[in-house]
N, C-alpha and C. Protein backbone atom coordinates (compact mmCIF):
# COMPACT_ATOMS: atom_id res chain seq x y z
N UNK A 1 -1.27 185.12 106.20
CA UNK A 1 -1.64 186.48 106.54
C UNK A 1 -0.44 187.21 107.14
N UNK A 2 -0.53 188.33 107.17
CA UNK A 2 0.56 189.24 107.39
C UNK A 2 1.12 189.14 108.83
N UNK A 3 0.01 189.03 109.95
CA UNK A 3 0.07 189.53 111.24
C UNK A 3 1.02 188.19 111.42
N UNK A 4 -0.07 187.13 111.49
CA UNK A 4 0.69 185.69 111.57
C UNK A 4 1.95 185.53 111.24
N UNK A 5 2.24 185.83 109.90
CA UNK A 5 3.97 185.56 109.30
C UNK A 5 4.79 186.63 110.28
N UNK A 6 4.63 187.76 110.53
CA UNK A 6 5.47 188.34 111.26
C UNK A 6 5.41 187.96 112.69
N UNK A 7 4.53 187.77 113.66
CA UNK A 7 4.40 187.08 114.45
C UNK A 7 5.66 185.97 114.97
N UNK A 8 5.45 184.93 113.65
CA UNK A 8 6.10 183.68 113.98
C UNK A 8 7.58 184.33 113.54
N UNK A 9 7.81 185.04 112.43
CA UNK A 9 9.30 185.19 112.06
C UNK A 9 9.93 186.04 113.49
N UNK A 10 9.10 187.04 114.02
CA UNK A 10 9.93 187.64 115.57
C UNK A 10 9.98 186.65 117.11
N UNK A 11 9.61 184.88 116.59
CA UNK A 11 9.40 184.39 117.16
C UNK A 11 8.17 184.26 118.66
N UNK A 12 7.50 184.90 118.24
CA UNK A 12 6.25 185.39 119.49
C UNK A 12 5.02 184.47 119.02
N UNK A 13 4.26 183.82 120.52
CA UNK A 13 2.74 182.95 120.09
C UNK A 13 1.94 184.20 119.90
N UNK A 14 1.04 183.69 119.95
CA UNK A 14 -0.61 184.66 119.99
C UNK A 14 -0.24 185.28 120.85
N UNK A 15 -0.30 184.76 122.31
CA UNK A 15 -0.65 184.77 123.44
C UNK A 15 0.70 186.09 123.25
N UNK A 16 1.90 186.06 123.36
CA UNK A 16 3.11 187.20 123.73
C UNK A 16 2.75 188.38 122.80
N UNK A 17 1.88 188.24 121.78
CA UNK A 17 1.96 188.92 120.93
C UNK A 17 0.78 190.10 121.50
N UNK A 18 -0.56 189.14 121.97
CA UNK A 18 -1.79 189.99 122.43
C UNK A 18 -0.80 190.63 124.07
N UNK A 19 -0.36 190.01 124.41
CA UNK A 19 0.05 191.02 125.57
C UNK A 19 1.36 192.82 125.28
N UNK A 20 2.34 192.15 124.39
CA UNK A 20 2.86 193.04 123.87
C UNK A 20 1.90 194.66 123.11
N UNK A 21 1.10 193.46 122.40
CA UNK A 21 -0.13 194.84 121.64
C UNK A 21 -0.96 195.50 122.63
N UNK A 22 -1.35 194.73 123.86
CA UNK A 22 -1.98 195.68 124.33
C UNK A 22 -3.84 195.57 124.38
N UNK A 23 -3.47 193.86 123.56
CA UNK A 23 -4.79 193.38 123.11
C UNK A 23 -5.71 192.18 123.74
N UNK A 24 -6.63 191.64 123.38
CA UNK A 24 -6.46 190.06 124.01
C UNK A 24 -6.20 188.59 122.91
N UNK A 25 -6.18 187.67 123.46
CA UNK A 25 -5.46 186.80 123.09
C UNK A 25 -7.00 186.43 121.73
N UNK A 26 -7.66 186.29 122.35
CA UNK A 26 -8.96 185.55 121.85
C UNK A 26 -9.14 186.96 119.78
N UNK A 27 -8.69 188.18 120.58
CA UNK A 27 -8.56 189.09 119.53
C UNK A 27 -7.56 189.02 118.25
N UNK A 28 -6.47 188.52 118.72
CA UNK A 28 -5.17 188.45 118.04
C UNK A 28 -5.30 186.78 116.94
N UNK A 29 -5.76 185.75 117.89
CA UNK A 29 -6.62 184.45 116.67
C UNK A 29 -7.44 184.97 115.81
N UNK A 30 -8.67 185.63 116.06
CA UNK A 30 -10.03 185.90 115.37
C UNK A 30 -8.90 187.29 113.72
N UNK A 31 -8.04 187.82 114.44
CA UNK A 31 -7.20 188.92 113.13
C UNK A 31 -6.73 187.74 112.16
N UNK A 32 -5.82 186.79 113.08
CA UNK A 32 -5.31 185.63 112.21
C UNK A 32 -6.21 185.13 111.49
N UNK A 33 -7.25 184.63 111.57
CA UNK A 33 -8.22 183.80 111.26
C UNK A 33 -8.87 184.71 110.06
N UNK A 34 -8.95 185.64 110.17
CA UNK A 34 -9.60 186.61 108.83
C UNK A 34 -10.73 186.80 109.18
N UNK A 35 -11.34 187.05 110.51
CA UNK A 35 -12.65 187.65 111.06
C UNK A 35 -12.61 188.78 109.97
N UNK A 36 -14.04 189.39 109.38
CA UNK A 36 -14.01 190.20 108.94
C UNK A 36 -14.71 191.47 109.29
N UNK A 37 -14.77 191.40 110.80
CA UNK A 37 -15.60 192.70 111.59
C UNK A 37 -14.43 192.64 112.95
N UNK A 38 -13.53 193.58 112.70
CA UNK A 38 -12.26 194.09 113.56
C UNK A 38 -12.47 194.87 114.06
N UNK A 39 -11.97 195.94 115.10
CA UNK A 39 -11.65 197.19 115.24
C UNK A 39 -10.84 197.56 115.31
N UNK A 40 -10.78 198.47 113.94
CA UNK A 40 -9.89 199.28 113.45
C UNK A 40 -8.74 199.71 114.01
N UNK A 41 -9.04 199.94 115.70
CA UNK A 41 -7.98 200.69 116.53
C UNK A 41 -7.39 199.60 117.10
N UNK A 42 -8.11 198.25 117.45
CA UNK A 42 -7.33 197.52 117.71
C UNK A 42 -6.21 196.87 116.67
N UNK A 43 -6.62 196.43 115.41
CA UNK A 43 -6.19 196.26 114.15
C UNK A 43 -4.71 197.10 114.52
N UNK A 44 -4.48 198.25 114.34
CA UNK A 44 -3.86 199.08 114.31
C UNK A 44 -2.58 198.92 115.42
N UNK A 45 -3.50 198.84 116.67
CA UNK A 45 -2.34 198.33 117.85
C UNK A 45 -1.20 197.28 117.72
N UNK A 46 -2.00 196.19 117.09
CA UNK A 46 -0.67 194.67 116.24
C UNK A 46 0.10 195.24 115.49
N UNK A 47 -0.60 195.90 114.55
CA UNK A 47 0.44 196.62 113.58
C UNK A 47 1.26 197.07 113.65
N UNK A 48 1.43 197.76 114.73
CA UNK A 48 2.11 199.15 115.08
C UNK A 48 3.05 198.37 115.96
N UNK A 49 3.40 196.44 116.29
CA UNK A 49 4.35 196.18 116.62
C UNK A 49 5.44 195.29 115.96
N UNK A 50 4.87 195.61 114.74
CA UNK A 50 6.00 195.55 113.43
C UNK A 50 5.95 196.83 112.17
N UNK A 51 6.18 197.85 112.34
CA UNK A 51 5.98 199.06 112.17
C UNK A 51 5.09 199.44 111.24
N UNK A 52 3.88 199.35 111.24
CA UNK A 52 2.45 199.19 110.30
C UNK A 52 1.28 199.89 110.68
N UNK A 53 0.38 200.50 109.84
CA UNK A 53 -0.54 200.61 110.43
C UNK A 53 -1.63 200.63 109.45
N UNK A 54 -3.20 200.55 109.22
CA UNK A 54 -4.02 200.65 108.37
C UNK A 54 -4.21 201.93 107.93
N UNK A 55 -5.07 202.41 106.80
CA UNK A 55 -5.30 203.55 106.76
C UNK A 55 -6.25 203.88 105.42
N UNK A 56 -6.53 204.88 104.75
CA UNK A 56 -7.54 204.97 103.94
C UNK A 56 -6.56 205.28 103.00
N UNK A 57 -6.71 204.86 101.57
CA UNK A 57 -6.24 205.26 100.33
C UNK A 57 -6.94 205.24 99.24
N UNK A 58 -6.47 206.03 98.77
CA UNK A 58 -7.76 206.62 97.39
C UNK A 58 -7.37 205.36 96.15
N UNK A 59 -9.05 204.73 96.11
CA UNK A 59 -8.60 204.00 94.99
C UNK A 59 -8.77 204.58 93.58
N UNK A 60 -7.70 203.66 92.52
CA UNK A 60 -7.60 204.44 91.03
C UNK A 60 -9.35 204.46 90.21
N UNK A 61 -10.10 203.63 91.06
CA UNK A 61 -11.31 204.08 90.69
C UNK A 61 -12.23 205.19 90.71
N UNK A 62 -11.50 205.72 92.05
CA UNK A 62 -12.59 206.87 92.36
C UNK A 62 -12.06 208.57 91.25
């Protein structure tokens, strides 16, 4: 997963990573892990400390 690989490549655990984001630790496993009921804004907070963020995009279906 994304969060994880960047994570380990800036050398940071869970644990440096949920404090840097702004998040908790128990939050930052359950993203790794592929929980699939997040919040969004938190989602967003990790992201945003490898320059990322989620967002809505129109799929070629619609």
């Amino acid at each position: 997963m994304f969060v994880k690989e960047q994570r380990k490549r800036n050398g940071l655990t869970q644990l440096d990573l949920a404090r840097m984001a702004g998040v908790g630790y128990r939050f930052v496993r359950e993203l790794e892990s592929g929980k699939k009921t997040l919040r969004l804004d938190k989602v967003n907070q990790v992201l945003l400390m490898f320059g990322c963020e989620l967002g809505v995009v129109r799929s070629n279906d619609a």
